[in-house]
Protein backbone atom coordinates (compact mmCIF):
# COMPACT_ATOMS: atom_id res chain seq x y z
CA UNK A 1 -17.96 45.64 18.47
CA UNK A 2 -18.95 42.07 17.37
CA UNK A 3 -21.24 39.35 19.07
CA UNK A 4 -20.85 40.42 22.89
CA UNK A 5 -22.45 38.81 25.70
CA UNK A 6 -22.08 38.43 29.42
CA UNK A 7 -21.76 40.56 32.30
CA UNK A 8 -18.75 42.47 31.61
CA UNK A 9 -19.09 45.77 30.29
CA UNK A 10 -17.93 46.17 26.67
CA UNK A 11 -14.79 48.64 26.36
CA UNK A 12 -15.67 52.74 25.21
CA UNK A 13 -15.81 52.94 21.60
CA UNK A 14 -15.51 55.67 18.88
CA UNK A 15 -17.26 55.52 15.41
CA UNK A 16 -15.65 56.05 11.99
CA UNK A 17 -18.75 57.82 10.65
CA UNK A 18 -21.73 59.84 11.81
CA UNK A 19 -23.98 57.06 12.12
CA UNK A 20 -24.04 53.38 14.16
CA UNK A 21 -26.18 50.80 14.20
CA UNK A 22 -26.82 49.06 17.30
CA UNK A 23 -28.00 45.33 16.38
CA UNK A 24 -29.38 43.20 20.00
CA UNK A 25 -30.79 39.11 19.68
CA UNK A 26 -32.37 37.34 21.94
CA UNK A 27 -33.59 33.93 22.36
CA UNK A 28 -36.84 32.52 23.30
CA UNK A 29 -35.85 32.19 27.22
CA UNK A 30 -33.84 33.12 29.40
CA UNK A 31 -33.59 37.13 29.65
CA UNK A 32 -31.76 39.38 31.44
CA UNK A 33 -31.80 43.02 32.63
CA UNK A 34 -30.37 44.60 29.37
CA UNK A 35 -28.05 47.04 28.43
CA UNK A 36 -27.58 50.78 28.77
CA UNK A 37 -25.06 53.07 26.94
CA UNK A 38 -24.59 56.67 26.74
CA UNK A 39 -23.72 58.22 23.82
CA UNK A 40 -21.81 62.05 22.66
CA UNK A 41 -21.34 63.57 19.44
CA UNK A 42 -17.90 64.60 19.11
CA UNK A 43 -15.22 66.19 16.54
CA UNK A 44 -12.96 63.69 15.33
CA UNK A 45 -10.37 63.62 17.42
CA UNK A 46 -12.04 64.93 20.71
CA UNK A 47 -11.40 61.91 22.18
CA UNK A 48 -8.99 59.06 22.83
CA UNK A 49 -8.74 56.70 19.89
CA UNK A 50 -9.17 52.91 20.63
CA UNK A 51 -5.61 52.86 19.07
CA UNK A 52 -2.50 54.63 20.15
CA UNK A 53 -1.95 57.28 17.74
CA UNK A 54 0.90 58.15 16.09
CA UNK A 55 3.06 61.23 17.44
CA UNK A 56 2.60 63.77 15.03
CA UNK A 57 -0.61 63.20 13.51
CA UNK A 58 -2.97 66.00 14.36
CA UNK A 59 -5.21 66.05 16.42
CA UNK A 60 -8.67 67.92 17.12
CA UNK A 61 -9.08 68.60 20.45
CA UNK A 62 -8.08 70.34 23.50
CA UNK A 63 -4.23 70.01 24.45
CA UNK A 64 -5.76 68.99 27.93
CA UNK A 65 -6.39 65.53 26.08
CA UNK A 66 -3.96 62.30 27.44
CA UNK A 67 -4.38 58.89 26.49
CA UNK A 68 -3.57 56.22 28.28
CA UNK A 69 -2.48 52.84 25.92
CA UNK A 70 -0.99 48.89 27.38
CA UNK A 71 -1.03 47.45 30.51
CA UNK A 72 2.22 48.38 31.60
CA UNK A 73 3.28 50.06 34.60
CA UNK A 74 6.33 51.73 36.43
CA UNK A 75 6.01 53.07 39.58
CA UNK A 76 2.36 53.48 39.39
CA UNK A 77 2.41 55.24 36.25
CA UNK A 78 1.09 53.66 32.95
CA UNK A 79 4.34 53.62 30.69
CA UNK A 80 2.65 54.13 27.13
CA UNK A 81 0.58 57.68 27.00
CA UNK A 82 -0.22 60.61 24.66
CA UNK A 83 -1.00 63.49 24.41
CA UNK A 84 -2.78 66.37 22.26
CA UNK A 85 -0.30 69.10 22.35
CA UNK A 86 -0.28 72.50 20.61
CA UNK A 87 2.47 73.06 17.87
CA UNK A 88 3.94 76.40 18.40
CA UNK A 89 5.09 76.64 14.95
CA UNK A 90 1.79 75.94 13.19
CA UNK A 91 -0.46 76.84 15.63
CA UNK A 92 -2.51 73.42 15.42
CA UNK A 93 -2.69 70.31 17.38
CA UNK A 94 -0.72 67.13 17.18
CA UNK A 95 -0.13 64.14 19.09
CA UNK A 96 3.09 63.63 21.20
CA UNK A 97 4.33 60.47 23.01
CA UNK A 98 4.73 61.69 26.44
CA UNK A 99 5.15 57.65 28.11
CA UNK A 100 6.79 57.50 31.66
CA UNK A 101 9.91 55.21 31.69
CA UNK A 102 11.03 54.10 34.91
CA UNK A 103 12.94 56.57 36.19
CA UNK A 104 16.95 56.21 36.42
CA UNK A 105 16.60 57.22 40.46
CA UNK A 106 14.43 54.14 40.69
CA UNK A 107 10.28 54.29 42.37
CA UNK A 108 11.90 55.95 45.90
CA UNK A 109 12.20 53.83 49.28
CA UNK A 110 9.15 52.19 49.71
CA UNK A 111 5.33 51.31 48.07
CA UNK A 112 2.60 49.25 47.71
CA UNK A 113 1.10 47.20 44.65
CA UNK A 114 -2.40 46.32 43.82
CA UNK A 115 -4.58 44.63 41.45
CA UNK A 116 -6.60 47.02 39.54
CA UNK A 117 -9.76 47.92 41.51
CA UNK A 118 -8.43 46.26 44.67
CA UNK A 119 -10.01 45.31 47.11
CA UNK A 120 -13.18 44.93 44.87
CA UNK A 121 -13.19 42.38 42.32
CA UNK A 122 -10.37 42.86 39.49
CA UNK A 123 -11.47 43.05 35.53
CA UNK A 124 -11.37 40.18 33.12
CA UNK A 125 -8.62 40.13 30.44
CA UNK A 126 -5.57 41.46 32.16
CA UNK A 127 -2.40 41.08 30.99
CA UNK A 128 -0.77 43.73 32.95
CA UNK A 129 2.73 44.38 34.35
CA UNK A 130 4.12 46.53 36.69
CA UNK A 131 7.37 47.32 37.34
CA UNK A 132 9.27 48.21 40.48
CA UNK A 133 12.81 49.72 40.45
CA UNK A 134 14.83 50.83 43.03
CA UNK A 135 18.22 52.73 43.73
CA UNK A 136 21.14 50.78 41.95
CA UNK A 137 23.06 48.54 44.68
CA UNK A 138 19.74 47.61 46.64
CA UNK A 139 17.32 45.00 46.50
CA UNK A 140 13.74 44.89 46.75
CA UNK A 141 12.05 43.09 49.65
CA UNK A 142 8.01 42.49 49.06
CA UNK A 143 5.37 40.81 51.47
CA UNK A 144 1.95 40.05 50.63
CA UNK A 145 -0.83 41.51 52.82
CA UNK A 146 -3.97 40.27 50.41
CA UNK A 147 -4.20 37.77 47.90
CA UNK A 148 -7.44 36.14 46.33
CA UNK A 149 -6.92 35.51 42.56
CA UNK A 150 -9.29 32.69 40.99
CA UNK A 151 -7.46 29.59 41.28
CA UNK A 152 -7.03 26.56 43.80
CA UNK A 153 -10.14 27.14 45.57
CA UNK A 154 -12.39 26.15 42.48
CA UNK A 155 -11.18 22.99 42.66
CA UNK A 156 -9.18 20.11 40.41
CA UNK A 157 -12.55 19.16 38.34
CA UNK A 158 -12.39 22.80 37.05
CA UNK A 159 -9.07 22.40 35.75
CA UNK A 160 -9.75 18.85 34.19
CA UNK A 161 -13.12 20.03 32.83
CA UNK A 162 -11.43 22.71 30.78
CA UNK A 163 -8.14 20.14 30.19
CA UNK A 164 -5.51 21.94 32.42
CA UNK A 165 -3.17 20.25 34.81
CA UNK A 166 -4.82 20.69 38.13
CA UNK A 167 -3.22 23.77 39.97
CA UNK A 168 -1.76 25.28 37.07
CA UNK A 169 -3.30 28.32 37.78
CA UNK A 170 -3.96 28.22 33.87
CA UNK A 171 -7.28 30.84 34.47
CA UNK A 172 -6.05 33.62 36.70
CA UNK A 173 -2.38 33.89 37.72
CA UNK A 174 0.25 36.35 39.34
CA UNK A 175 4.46 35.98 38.98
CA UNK A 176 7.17 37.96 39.58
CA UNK A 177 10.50 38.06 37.85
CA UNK A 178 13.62 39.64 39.10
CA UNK A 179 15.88 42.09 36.93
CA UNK A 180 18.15 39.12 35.74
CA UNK A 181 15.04 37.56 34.21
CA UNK A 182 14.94 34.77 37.12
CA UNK A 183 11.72 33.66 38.31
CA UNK A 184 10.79 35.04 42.09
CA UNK A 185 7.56 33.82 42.27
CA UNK A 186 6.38 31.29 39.54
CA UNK A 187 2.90 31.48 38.24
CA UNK A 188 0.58 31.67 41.60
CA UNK A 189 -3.24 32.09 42.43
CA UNK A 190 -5.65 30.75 45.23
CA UNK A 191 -6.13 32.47 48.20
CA UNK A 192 -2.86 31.58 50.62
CA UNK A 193 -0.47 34.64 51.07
CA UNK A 194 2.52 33.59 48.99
CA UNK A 195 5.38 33.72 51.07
CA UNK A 196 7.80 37.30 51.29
CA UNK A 197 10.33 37.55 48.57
CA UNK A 198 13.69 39.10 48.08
CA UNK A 199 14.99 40.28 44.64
CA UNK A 200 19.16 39.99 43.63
CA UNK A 201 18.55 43.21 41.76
CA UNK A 202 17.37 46.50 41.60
CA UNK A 203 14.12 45.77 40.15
CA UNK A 204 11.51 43.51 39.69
CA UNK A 205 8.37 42.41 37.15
CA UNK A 206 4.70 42.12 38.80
CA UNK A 207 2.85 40.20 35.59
CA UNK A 208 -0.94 39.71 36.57
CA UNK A 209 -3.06 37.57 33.93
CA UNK A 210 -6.74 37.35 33.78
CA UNK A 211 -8.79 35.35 31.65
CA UNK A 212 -12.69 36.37 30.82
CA UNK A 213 -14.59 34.88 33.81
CA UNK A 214 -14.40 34.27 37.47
CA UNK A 215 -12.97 37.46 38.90
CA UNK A 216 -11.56 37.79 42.85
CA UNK A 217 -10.80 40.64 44.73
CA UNK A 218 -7.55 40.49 44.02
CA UNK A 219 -3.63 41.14 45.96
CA UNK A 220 -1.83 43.82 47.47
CA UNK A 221 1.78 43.78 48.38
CA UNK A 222 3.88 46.02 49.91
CA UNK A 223 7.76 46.38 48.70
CA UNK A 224 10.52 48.19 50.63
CA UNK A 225 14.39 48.67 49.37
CA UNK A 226 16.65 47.16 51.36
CA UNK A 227 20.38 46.40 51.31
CA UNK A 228 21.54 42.90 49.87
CA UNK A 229 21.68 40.68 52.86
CA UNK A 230 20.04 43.46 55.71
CA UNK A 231 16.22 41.48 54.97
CA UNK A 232 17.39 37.72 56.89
């Protein structure tokens, strides 16, 4: 972990070795409350690495172990995993890609969306994206019931401060992108309820960016499949 700072907590990490050192500055004013971390010996392995593995590389651990990698969703489930599965053959453990594409009979009839944490504040650097898919020959209908993502309500001077074209929504930002690759909803943020949407395909892209600061408590929407035309 290099130079860290702030209020955000740092991500868990896993040593190389049997030993860390853990190095803290400070200035001559202004302190704060401090840090805390807990710490566990474990067998290489035992844990999730802070990199997806590679299926087939062993690994040392119970074959209870998954690991979740991205920011990349399908119908609520993280689309990049692994897991520590047993080899029959050889009687030892190894890892296995066991991701969850979107599945060909689409997320079912009807859902809801969130930002992570929602409704408490969401986490800093987010570049996450969620996918909803429906039966082929519908469309997907989505209203807003929450929406509060760092934005308009700071003001133009933020945005000029930092050299962004006021309401950019260049810090925090959600869109939406329908199946064809058209843009539903183009980069948004404040705290208005963006208005309800209607794809022209089966499925759409949710892409939620964060930057390192200023976090809100977020958006919610709710999606329903409906046939082309049935939503006006």
């Amino acid at each position: 972990m290099d130079k860290t700072c702030g209020e955000d907590l740092p991500p868990d990490l896993i040593s190389n070795t049997d030993s860390v050192k853990v190095n803290l500055r400070t200035d001559r004013a202004r302190t704060r409350s401090g840090y805390r971390l807990e710490w566990t010996a474990v067998s290489p392995g035992a844990a999730c690495p802070p990199m997806s593995p590679s299926p087939g590389l062993p690994c040392l651990t119970s074959p209870d172990l998954q690991c979740a990698y991205g920011q990349e969703f399908c119908c609520g489930q993280i689309t990049q995993a692994f897991s520590c599965v047993t080899n029959t053959s050889t009687g030892g453990n190894t890892w296995v890609d066991t991701a969850h594409p979107c599945p060909e009979a689409g997320c079912g009839s009807a859902g809801k969306l969130t930002s992570p944490g929602f409704p408490y504040d969401y986490p800093t650097n987010l570049d996450m994206t969620g996918v909803i898919k429906v039966e082929e020959g519908l469309v997907i209908a989505v209203k807003f019931t929450a929406f509060n993502v760092e934005g308009f309500e700071d003001g133009d001077d933020v945005y000029e401060y930092y050299g962004f074209e006021p309401g950019s929504c260049s810090f925090d930002s959600l869109s939406i992108t329908d199946g064809d690759g058209t843009s539903l909803m183009d980069k948004t943020c404040g705290s208005d309820l963006p208005p309800d949407l209607t794809s022209s395909t089966n499925s759409v892209k949710v892409n939620f960016h964060t930057d390192d600061a200023g976090a809100r408590s977020g958006w919610r929407l709710e999606w329903t499949a409906v046939s082309p035309g049935s939503e006006n």
